[in-house]
C-alpha atoms as a PDB file:
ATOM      1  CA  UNK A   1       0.000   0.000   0.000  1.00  0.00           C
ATOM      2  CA  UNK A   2       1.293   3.490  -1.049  1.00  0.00           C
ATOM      3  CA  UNK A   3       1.695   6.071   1.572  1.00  0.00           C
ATOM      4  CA  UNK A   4      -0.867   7.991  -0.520  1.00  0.00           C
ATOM      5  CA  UNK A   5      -3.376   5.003  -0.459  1.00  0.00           C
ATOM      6  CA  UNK A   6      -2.798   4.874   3.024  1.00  0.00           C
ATOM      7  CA  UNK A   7      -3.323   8.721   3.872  1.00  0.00           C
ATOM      8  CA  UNK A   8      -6.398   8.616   1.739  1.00  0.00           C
ATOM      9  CA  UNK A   9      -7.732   5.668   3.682  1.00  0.00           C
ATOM     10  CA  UNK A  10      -7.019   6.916   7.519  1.00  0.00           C
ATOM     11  CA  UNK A  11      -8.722  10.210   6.444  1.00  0.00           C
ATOM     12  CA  UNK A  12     -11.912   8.457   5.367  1.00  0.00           C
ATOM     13  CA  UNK A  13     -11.889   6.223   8.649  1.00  0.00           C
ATOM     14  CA  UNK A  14     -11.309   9.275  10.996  1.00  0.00           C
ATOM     15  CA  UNK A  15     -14.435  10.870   8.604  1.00  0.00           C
ATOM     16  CA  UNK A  16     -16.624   7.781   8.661  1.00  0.00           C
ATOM     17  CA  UNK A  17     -15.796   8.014  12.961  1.00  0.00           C
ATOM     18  CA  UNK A  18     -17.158  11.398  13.101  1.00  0.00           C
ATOM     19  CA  UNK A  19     -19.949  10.944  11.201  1.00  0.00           C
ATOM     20  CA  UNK A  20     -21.202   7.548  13.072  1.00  0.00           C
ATOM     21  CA  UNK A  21     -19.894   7.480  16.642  1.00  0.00           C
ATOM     22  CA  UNK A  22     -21.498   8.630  19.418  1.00  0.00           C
ATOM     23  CA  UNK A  23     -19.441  11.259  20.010  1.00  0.00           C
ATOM     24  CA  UNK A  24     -15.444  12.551  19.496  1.00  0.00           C
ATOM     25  CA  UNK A  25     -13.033  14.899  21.145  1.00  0.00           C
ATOM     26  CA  UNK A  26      -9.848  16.746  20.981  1.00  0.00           C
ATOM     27  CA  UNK A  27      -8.099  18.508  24.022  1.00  0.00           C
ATOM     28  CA  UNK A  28      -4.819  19.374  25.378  1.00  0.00           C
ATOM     29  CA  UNK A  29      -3.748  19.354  28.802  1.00  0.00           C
ATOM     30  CA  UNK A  30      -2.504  22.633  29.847  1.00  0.00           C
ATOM     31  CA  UNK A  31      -0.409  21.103  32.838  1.00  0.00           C
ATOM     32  CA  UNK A  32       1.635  19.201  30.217  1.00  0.00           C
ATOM     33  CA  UNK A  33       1.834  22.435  28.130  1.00  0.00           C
ATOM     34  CA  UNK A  34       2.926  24.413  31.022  1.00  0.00           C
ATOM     35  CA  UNK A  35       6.024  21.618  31.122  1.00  0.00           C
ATOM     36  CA  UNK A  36       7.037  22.730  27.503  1.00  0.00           C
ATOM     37  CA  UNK A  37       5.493  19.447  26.430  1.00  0.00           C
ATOM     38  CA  UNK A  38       3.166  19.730  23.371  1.00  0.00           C
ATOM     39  CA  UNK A  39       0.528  17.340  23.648  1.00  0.00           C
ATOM     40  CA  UNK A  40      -2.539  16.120  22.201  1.00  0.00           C
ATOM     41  CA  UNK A  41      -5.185  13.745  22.890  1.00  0.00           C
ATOM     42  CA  UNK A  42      -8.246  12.033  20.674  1.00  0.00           C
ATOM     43  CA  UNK A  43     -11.539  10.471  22.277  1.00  0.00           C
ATOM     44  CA  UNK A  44     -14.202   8.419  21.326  1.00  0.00           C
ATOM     45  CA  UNK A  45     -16.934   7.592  23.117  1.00  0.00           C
ATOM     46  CA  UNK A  46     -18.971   4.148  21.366  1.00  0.00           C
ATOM     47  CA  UNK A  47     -21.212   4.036  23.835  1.00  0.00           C
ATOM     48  CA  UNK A  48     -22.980   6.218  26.449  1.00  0.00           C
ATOM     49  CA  UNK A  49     -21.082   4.931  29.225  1.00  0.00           C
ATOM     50  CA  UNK A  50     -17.608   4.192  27.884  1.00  0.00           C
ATOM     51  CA  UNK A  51     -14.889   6.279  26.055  1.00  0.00           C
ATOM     52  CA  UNK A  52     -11.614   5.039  24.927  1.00  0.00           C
ATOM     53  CA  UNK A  53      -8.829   8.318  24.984  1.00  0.00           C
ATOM     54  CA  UNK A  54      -5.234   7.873  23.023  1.00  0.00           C
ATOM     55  CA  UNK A  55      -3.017  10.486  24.788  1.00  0.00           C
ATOM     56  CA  UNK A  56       0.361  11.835  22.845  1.00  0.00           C
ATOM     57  CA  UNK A  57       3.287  13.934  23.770  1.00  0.00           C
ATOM     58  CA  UNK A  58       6.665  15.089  23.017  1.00  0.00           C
ATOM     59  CA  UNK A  59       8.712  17.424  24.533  1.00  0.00           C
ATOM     60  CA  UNK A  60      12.469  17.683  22.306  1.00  0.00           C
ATOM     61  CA  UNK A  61      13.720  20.816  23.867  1.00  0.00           C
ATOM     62  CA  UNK A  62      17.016  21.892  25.455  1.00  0.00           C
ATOM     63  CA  UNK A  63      17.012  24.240  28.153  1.00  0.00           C
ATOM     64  CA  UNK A  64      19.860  26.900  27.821  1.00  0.00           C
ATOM     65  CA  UNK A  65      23.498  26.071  26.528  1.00  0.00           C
ATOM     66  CA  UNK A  66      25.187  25.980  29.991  1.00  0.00           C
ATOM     67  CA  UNK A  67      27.139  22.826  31.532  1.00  0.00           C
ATOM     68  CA  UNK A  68      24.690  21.765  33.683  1.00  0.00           C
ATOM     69  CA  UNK A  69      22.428  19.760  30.811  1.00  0.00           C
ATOM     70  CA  UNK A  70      18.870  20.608  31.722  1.00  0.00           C
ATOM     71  CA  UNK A  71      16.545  18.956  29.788  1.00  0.00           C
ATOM     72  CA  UNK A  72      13.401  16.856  29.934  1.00  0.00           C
ATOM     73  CA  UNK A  73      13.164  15.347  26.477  1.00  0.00           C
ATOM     74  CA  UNK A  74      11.035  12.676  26.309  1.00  0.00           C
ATOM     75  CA  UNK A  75       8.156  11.248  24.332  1.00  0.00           C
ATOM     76  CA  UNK A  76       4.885   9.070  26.078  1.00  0.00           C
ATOM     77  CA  UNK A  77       1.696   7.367  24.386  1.00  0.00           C
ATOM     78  CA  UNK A  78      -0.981   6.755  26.787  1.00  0.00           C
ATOM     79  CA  UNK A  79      -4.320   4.943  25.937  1.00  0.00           C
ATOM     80  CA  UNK A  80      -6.720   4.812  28.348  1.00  0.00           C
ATOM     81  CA  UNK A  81     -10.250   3.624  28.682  1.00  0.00           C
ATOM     82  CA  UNK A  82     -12.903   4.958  30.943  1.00  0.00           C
ATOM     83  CA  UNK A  83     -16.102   4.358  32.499  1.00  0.00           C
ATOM     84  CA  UNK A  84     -18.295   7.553  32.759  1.00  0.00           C
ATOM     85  CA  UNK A  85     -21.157   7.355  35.802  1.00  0.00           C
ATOM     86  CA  UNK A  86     -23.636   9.490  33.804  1.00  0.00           C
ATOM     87  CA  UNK A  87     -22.656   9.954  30.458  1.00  0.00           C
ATOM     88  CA  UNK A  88     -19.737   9.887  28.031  1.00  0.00           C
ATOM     89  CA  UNK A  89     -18.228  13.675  28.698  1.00  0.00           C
ATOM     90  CA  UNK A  90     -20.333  14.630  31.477  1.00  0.00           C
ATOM     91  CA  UNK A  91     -19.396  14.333  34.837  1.00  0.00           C
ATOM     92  CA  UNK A  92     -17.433  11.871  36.802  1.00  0.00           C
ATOM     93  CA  UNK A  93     -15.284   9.250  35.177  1.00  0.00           C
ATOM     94  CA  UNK A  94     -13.150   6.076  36.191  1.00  0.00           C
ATOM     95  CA  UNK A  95     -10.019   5.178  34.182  1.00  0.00           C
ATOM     96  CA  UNK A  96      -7.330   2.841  33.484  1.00  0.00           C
ATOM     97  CA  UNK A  97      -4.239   4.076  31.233  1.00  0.00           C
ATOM     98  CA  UNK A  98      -1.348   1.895  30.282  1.00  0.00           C
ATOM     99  CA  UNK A  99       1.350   3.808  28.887  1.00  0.00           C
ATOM    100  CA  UNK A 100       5.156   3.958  27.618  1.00  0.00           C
ATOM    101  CA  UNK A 101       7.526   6.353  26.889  1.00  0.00           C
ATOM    102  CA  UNK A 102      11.047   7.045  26.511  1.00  0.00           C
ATOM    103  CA  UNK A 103      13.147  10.049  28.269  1.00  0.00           C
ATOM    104  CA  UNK A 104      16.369  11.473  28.388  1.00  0.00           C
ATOM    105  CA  UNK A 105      16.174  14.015  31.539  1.00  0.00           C
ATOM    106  CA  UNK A 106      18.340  16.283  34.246  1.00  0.00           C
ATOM    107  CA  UNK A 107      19.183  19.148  36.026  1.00  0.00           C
ATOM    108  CA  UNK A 108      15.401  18.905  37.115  1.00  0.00           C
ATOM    109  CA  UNK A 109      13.972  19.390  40.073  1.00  0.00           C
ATOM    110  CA  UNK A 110      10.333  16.811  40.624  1.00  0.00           C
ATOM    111  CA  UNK A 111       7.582  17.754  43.376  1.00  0.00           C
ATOM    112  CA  UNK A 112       6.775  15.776  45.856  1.00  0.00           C
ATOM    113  CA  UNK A 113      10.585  14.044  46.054  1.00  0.00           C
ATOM    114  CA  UNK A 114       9.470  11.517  43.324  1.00  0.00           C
ATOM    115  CA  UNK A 115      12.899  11.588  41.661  1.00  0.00           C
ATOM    116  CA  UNK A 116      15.666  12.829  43.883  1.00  0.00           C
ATOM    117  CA  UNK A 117      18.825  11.809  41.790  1.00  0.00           C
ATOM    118  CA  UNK A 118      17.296  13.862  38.562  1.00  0.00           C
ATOM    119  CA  UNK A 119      18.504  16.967  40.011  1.00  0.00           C
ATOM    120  CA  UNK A 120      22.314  15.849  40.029  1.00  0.00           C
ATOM    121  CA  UNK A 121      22.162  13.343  36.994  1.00  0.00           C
ATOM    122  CA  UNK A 122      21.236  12.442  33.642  1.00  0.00           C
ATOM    123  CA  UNK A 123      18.977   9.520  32.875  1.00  0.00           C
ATOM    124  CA  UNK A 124      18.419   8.158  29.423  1.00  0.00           C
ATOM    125  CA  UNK A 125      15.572   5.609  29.140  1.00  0.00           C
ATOM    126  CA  UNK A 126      12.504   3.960  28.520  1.00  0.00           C
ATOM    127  CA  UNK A 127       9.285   3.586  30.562  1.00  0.00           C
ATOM    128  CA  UNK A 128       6.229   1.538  30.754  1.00  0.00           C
ATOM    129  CA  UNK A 129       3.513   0.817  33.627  1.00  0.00           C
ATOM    130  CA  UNK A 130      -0.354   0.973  34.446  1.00  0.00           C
ATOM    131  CA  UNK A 131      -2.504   2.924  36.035  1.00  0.00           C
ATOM    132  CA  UNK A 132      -5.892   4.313  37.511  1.00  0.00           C
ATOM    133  CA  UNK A 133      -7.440   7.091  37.190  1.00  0.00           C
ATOM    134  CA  UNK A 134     -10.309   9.596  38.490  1.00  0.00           C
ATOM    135  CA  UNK A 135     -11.396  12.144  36.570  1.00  0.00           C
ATOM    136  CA  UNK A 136     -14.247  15.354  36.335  1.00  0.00           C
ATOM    137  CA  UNK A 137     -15.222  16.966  33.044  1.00  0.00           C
ATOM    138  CA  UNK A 138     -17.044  20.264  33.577  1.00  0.00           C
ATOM    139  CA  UNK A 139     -19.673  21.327  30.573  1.00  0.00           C
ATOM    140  CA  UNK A 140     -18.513  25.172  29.172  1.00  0.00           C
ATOM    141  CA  UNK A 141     -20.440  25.163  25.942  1.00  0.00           C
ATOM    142  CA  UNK A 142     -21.809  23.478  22.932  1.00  0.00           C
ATOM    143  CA  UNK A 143     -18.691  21.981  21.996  1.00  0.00           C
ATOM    144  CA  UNK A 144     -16.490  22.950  24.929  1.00  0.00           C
ATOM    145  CA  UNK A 145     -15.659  21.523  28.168  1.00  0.00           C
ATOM    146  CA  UNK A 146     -13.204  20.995  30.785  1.00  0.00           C
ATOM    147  CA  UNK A 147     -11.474  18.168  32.501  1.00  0.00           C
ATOM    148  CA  UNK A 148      -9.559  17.158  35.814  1.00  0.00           C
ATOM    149  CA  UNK A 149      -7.844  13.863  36.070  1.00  0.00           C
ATOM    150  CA  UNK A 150      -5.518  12.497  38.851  1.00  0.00           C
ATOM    151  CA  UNK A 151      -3.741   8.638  38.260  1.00  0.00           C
ATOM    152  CA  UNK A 152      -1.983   6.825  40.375  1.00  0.00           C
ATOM    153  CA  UNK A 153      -0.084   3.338  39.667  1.00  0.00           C
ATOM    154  CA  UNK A 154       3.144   1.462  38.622  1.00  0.00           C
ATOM    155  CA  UNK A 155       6.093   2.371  36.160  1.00  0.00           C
ATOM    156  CA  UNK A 156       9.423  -0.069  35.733  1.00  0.00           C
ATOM    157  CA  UNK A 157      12.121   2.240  34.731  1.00  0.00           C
ATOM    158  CA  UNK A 158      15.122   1.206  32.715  1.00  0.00           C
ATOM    159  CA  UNK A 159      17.770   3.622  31.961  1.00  0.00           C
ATOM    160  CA  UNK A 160      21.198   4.578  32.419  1.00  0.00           C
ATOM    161  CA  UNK A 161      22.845   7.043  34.581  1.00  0.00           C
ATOM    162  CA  UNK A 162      25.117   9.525  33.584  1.00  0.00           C
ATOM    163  CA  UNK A 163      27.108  13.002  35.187  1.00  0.00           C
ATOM    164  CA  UNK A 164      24.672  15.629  34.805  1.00  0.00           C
ATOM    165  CA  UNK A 165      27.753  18.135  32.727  1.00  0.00           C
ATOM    166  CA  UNK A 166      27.023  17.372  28.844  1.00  0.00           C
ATOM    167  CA  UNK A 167      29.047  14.534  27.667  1.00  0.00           C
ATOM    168  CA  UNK A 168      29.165  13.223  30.950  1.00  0.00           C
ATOM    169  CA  UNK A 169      30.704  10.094  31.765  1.00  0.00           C
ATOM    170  CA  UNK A 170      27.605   6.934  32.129  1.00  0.00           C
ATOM    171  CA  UNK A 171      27.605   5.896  35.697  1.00  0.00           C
ATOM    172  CA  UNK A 172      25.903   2.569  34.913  1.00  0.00           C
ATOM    173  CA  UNK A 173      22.480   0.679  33.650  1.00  0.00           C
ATOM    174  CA  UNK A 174      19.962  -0.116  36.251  1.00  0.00           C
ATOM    175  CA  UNK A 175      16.024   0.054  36.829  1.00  0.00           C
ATOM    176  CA  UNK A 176      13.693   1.125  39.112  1.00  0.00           C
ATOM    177  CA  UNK A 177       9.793   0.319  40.353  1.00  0.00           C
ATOM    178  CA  UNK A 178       7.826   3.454  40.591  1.00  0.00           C
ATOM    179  CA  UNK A 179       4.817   3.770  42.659  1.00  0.00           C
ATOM    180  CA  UNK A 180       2.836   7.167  42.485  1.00  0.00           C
ATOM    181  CA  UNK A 181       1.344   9.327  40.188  1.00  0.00           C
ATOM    182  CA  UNK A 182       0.733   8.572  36.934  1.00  0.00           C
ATOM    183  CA  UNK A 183      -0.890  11.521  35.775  1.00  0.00           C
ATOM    184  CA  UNK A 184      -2.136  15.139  36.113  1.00  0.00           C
ATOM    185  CA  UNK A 185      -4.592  16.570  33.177  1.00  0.00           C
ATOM    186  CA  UNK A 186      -6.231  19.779  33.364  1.00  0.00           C
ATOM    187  CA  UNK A 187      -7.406  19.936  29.358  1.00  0.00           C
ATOM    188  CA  UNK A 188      -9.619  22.216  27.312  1.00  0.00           C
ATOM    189  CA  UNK A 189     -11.995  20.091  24.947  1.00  0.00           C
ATOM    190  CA  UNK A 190     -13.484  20.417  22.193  1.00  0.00           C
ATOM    191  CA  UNK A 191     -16.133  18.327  20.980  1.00  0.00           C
ATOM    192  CA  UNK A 192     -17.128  17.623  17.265  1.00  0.00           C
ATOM    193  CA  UNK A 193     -20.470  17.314  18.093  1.00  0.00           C
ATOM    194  CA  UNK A 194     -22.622  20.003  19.928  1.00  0.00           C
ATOM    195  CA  UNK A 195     -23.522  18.694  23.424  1.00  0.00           C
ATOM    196  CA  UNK A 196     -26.759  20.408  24.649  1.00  0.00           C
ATOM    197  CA  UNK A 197     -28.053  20.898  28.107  1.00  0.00           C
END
């Protein structure tokens, strides 16, 4: 299949979705944003009661030129599917979100102590883990609304450990089991189709 055959055939799927689903959303979550992290996320709801939400970001960016390497470069895909109390995009919501990512990070300092060495090191690496989530989404308008989530779960960590001065020396491979928040959304979204109240 051509990459133009291909193109032309995603298109019409993502068409033919809009046109017969129950309902479909964009949004962006602002916290992510607010970390330099562009991000974007696509929902579809095929029933009432259930919506299925693919989650992607990538942050590539360099911070300053100076010899203490900060960066958070890193890239994550994060499905998730959840079960809505009322309605698809109306009030509360229960979710579960596998995800993985990869991430080459330091100089940064983490809330909450959740990674203490980042500050003084550079870790290059890939992640995966589960977890569950609670979540609000607050009607605005017709085709606007807004959401809180908070997720909490597991990540195994595998990356190697380096001196946090650029082209610093690797200090080793190991891993690490993470237990603790697994996300933070505040997102603006739009919906395709007008939601009355």
């Amino acid at each position: 299949m051509s990459r133009k055959t291909f193109t032309i055939t995603l298109l019409l799927w993502f068409v033919s979705i809009l046109a017969y689903s129950q309902q479909i959303a964009v949004k962006t979550n602002l916290i992510y944003a607010a970390t330099t992290t562009p991000n974007l996320s696509l929902e579809w709801a095929p029933s009432h009661k259930i919506s299925i939400d693919l989650q992607g970001s990538i942050n590539d960016w360099h911070f300053g030129k100076s010899e203490r390497n900060r960066k958070i470069k890193h890239w994550l895909v994060m499905p998730e599917v959840r079960f809505w109390i009322d309605e698809a995009f109306d009030g509360h919501f229960l979710g579960i979100h596998p995800f993985v990512g990869a991430y080459n990070a330091g100089n940064i300092h983490l809330p909450l102590r959740i990674w203490q060495g980042l500050k003084d090191h550079r870790y290059q690496g890939y992640g995966t883990g589960l977890g569950l989530g609670y979540g609000y989404q607050w009607y605005l308008g017709h085709h606007w609304n807004l959401e809180f989530e908070f997720g909490f779960g597991y990540a195994y960590l595998n990356y190697d450990r380096y001196e946090y001065q650029k082209c610093g020396n690797c200090l080793g491979n190991t891993h690490k089991h993470y237990f603790g928040p697994t996300k933070v959304a505040l997102s603006v979204v739009y919906l395709f189709k007008s939601k009355k109240r």
